[in-house]
C-alpha atoms as a PDB file:
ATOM      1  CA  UNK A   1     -71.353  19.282 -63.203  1.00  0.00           C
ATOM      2  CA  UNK A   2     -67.948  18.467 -62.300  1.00  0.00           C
ATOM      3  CA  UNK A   3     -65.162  20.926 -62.809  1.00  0.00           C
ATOM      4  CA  UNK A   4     -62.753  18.400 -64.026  1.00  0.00           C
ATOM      5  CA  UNK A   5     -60.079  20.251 -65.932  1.00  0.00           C
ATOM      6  CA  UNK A   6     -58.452  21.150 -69.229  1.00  0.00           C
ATOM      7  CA  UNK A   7     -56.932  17.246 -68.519  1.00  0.00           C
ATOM      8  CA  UNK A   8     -60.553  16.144 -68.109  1.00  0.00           C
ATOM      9  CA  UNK A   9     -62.426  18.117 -71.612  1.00  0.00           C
ATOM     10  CA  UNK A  10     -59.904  16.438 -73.167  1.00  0.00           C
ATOM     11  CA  UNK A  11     -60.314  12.864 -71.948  1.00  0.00           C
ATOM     12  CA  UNK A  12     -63.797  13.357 -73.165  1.00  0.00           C
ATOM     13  CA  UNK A  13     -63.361  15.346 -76.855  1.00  0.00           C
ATOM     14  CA  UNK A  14     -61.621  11.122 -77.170  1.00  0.00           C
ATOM     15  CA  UNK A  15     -64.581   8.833 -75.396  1.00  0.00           C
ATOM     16  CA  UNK A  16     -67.029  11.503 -77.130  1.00  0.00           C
ATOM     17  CA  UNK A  17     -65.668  10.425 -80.784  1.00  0.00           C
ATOM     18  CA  UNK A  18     -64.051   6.588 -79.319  1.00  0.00           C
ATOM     19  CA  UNK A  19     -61.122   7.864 -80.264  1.00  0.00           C
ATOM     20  CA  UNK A  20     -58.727   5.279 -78.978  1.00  0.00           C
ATOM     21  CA  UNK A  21     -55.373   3.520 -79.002  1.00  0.00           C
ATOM     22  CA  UNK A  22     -53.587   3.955 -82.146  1.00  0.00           C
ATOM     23  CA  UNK A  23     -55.869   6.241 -83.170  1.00  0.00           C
ATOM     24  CA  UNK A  24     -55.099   9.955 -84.652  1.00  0.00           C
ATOM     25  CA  UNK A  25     -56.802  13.410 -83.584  1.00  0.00           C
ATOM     26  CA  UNK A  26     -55.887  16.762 -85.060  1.00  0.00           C
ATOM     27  CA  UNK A  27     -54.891  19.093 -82.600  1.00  0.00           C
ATOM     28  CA  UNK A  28     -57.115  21.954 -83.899  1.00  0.00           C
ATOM     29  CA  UNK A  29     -59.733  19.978 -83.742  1.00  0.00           C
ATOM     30  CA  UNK A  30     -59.665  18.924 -79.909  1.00  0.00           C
ATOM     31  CA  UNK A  31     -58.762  22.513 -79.146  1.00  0.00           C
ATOM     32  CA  UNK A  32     -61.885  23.790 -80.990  1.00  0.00           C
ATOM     33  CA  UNK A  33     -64.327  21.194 -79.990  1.00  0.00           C
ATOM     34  CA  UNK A  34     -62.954  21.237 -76.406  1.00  0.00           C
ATOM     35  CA  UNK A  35     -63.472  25.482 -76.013  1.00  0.00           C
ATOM     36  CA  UNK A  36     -66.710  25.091 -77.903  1.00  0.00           C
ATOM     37  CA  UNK A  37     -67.933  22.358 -74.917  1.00  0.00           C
ATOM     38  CA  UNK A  38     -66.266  22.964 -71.655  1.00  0.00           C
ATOM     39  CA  UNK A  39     -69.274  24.301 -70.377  1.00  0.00           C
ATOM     40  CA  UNK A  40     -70.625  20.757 -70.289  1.00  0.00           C
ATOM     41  CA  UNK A  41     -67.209  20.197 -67.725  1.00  0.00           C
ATOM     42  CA  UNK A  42     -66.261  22.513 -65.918  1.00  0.00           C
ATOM     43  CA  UNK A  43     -67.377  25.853 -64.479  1.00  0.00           C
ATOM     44  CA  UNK A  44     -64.530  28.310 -65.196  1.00  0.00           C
ATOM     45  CA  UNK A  45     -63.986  29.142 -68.766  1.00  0.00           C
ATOM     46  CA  UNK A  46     -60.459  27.555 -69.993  1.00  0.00           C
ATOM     47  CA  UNK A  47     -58.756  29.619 -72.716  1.00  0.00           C
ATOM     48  CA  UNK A  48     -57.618  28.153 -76.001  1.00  0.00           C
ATOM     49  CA  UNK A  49     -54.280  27.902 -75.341  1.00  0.00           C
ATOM     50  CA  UNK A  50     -54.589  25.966 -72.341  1.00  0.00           C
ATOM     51  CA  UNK A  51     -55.911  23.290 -74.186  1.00  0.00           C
ATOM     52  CA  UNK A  52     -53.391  23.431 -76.471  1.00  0.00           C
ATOM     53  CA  UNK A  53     -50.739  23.025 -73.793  1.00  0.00           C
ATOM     54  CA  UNK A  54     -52.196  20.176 -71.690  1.00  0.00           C
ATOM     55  CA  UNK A  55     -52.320  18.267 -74.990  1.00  0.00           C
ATOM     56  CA  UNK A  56     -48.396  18.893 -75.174  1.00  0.00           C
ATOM     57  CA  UNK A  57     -48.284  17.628 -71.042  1.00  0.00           C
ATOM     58  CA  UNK A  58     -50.188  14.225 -72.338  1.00  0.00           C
ATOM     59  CA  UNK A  59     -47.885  13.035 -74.727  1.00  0.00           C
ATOM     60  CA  UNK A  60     -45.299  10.521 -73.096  1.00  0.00           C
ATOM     61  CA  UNK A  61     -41.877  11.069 -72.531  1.00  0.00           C
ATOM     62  CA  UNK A  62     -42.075  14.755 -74.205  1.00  0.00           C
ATOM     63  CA  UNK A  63     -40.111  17.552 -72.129  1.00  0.00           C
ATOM     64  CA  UNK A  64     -43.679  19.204 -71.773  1.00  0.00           C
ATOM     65  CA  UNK A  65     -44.801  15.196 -70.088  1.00  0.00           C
ATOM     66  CA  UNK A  66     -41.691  15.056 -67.964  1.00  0.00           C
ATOM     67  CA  UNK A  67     -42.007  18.608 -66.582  1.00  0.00           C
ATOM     68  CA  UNK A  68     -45.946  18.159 -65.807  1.00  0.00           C
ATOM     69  CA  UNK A  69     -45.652  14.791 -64.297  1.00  0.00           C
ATOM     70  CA  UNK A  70     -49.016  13.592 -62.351  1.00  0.00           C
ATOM     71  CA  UNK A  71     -48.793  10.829 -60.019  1.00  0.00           C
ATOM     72  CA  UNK A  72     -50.914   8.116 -60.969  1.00  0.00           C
ATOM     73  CA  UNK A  73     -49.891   8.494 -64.858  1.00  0.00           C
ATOM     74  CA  UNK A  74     -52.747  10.716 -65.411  1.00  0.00           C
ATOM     75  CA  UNK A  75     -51.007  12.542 -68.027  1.00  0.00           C
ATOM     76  CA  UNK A  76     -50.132   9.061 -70.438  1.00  0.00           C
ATOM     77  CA  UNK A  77     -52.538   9.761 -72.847  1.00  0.00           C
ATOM     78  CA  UNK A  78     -50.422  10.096 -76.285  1.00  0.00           C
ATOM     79  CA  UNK A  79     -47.684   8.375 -78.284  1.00  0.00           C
ATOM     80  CA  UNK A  80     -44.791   9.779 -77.946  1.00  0.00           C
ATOM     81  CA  UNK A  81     -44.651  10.180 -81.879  1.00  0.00           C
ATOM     82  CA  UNK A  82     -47.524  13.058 -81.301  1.00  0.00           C
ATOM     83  CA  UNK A  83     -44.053  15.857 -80.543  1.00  0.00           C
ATOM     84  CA  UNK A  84     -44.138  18.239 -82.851  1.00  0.00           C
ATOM     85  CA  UNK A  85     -47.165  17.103 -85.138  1.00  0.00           C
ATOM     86  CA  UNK A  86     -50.258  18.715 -85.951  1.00  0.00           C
ATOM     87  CA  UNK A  87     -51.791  15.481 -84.630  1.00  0.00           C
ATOM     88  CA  UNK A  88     -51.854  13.364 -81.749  1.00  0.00           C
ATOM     89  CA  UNK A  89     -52.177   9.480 -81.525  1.00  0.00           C
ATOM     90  CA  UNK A  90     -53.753   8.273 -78.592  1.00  0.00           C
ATOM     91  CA  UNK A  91     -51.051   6.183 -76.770  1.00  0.00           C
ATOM     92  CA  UNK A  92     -50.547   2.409 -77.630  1.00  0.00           C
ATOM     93  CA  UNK A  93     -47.998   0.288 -76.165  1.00  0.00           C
ATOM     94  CA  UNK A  94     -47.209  -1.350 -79.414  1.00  0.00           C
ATOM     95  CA  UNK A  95     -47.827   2.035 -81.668  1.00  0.00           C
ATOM     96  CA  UNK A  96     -45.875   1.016 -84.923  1.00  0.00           C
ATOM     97  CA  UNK A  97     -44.756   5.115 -85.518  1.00  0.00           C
ATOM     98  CA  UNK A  98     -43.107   5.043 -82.339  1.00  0.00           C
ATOM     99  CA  UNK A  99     -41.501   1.780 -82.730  1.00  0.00           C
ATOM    100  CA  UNK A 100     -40.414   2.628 -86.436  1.00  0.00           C
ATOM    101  CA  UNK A 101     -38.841   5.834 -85.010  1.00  0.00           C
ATOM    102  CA  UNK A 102     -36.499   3.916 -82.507  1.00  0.00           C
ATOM    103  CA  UNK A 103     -35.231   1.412 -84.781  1.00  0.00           C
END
């Protein structure tokens, strides 16, 4: 086992259900499934609401992003039309929310 992170349970709640670009998750249910699994990741329990804040680190270009920057972009995983929503879209380039929203 690898002990890979709230970052990392994450990353796999989306290539567990192919989640991808453009695609929505709820929040509650990536929080749930990811406390219900992290034994399968890492070797420290990782409370609830940790999971709840990395998800608000992985959308781009929210204050949360900006302030948790990771080299290497680690941390680019959702649209920036995620902020405040009780759902996150899984970041896409050409994300038709996002563009709608800067228009």
């Amino acid at each position: 086992m690898r002990d890979i992170g709230a970052r990392g349970v994450i990353l796999a709640y989306l290539s567990m259900f192919e989640i991808g670009p453009g695609k929505k998750a709820l929040r509650h249910d990536i929080e749930v499934w990811c406390c219900d699994n992290q034994h399968q990741y890492v070797k420290k329990d990782i409370q609830y609401d940790t999971y709840r804040q990395q998800i608000g680190n992985m959308i781009v270009e929210s204050g949360a992003w900006k302030d948790a920057y990771v080299e290497g972009g680690l941390n680019d995983v959702f649209c920036p039309c995620s902020a405040g929503e009780s759902y996150v879209v899984v970041y896409d380039p050409t994300c038709e929310i996002c563009m709608n929203s800067t228009e």
